[in-house]
Protein backbone atom coordinates (compact mmCIF):
# COMPACT_ATOMS: atom_id res chain seq x y z
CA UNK A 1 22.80 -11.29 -9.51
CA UNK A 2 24.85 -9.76 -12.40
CA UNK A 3 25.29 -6.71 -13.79
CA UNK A 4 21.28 -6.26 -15.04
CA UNK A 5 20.55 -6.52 -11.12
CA UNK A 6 23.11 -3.47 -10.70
CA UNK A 7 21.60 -2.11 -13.46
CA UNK A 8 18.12 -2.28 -12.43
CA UNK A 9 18.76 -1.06 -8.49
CA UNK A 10 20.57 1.55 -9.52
CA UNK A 11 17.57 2.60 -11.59
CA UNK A 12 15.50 2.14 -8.64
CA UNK A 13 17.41 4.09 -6.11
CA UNK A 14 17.41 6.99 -8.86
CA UNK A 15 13.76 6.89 -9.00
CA UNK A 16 12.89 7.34 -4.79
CA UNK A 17 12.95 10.92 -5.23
CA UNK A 18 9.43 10.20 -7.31
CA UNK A 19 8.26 8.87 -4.76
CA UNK A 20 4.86 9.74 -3.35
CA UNK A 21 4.48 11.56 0.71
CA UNK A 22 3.79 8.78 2.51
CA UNK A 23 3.06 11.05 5.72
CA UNK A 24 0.24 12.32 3.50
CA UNK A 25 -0.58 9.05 2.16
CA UNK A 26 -1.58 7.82 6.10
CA UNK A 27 -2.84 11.33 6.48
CA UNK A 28 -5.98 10.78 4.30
CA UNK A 29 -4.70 13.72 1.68
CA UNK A 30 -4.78 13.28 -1.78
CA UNK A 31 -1.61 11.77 -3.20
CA UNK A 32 -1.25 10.19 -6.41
CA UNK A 33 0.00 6.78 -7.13
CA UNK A 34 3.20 6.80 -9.05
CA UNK A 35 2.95 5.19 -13.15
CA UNK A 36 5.89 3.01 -12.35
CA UNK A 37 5.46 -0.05 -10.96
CA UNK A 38 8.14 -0.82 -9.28
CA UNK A 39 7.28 2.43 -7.63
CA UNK A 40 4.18 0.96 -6.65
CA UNK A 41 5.62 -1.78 -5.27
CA UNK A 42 7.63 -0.14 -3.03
CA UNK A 43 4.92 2.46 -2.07
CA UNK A 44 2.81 -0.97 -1.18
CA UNK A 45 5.42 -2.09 0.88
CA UNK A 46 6.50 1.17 2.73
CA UNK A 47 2.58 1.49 3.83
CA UNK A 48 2.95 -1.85 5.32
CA UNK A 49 5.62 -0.80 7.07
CA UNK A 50 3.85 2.09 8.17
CA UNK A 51 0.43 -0.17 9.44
CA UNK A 52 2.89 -2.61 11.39
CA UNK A 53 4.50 1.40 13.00
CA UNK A 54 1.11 2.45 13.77
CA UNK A 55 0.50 -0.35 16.59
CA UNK A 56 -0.06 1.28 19.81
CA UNK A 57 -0.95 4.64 17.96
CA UNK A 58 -4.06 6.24 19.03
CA UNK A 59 -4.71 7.24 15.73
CA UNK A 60 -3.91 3.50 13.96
CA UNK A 61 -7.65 3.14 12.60
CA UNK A 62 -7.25 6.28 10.62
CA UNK A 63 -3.90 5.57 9.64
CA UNK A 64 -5.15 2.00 8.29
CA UNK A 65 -8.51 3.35 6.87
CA UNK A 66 -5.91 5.82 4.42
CA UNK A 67 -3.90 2.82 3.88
CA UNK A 68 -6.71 0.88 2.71
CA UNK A 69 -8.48 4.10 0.75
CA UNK A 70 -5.01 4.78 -0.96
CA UNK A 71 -5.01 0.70 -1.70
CA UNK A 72 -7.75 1.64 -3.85
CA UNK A 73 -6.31 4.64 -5.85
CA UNK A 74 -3.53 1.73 -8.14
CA UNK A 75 -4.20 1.47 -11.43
CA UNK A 76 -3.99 -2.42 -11.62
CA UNK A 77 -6.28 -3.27 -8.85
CA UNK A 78 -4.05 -6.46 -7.81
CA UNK A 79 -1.50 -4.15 -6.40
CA UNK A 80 -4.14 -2.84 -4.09
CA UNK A 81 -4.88 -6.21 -2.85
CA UNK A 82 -1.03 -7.25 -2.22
CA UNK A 83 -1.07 -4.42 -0.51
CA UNK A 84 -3.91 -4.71 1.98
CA UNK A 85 -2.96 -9.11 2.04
CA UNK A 86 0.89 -8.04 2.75
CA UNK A 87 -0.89 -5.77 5.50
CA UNK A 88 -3.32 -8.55 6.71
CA UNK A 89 0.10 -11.26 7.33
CA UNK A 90 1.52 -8.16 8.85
CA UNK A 91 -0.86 -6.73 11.58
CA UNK A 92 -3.00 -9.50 11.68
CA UNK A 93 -7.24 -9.06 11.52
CA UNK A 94 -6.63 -5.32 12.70
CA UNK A 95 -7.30 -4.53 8.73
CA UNK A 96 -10.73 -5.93 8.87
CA UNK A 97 -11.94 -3.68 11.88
CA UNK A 98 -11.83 -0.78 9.71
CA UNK A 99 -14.47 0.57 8.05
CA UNK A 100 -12.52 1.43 4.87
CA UNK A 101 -11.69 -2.65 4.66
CA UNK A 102 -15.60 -3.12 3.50
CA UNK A 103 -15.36 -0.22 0.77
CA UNK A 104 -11.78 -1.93 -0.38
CA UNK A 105 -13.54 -4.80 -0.49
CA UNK A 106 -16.59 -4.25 -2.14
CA UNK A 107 -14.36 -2.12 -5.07
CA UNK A 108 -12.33 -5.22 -5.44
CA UNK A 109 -14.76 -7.99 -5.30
CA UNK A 110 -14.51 -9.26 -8.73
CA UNK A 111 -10.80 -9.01 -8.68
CA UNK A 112 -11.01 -12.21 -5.92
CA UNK A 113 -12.48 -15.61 -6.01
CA UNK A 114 -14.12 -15.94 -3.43
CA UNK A 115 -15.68 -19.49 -2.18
């Protein structure tokens, strides 16, 4: 640890306040995704937090479908799949019986090897 990891949470609990609505995020509405990327990380990991919530929800194939639509919104497209791969460890094969999961999928295919 040290002082540079002081240094670099403190700069991270500064920056929350820029972070994006994730209520609108699983809403579907149109939220960009923040330039920072340790932002981004920790957007990516509050929406996986949010798929695990959404378990018993009658609306969790929506919620997950926005997930995986807003997966496809980063900039650097491997964000958007530790996002929905974080999500897949998380909830299980849930992800894949959404019809957003093909779209994600098709956008990222040449980001993944596939065999």
């Amino acid at each position: 640890m040290g002082p540079a990891a002081g240094i670099e949470l403190h700069a991270f609990v500064n920056s929350l306040d820029q972070m994006p609505d994730l209520d609108a995020i699983v809403a579907g509405e149109e939220t960009a995704v923040p330039e920072e990327i340790d932002l981004q990380y920790a957007v990516a990991a509050a929406l996986v937090g949010r798929a695990v919530r959404s378990e018993g929800d009658a609306n969790r194939n929506e919620i997950l479908g926005n997930i995986l639509d807003y997966a496809g919104f980063f900039p650097h497209r491997e964000m958007g799949v530790m996002l929905v791969s974080d999500m897949h460890r998380a909830i299980g094969n849930a992800v894949f019986e959404v019809p957003q999961f093909s779209n994600w999928a098709q956008a990222i295919s040449d980001v993944m090897l596939l065999e």
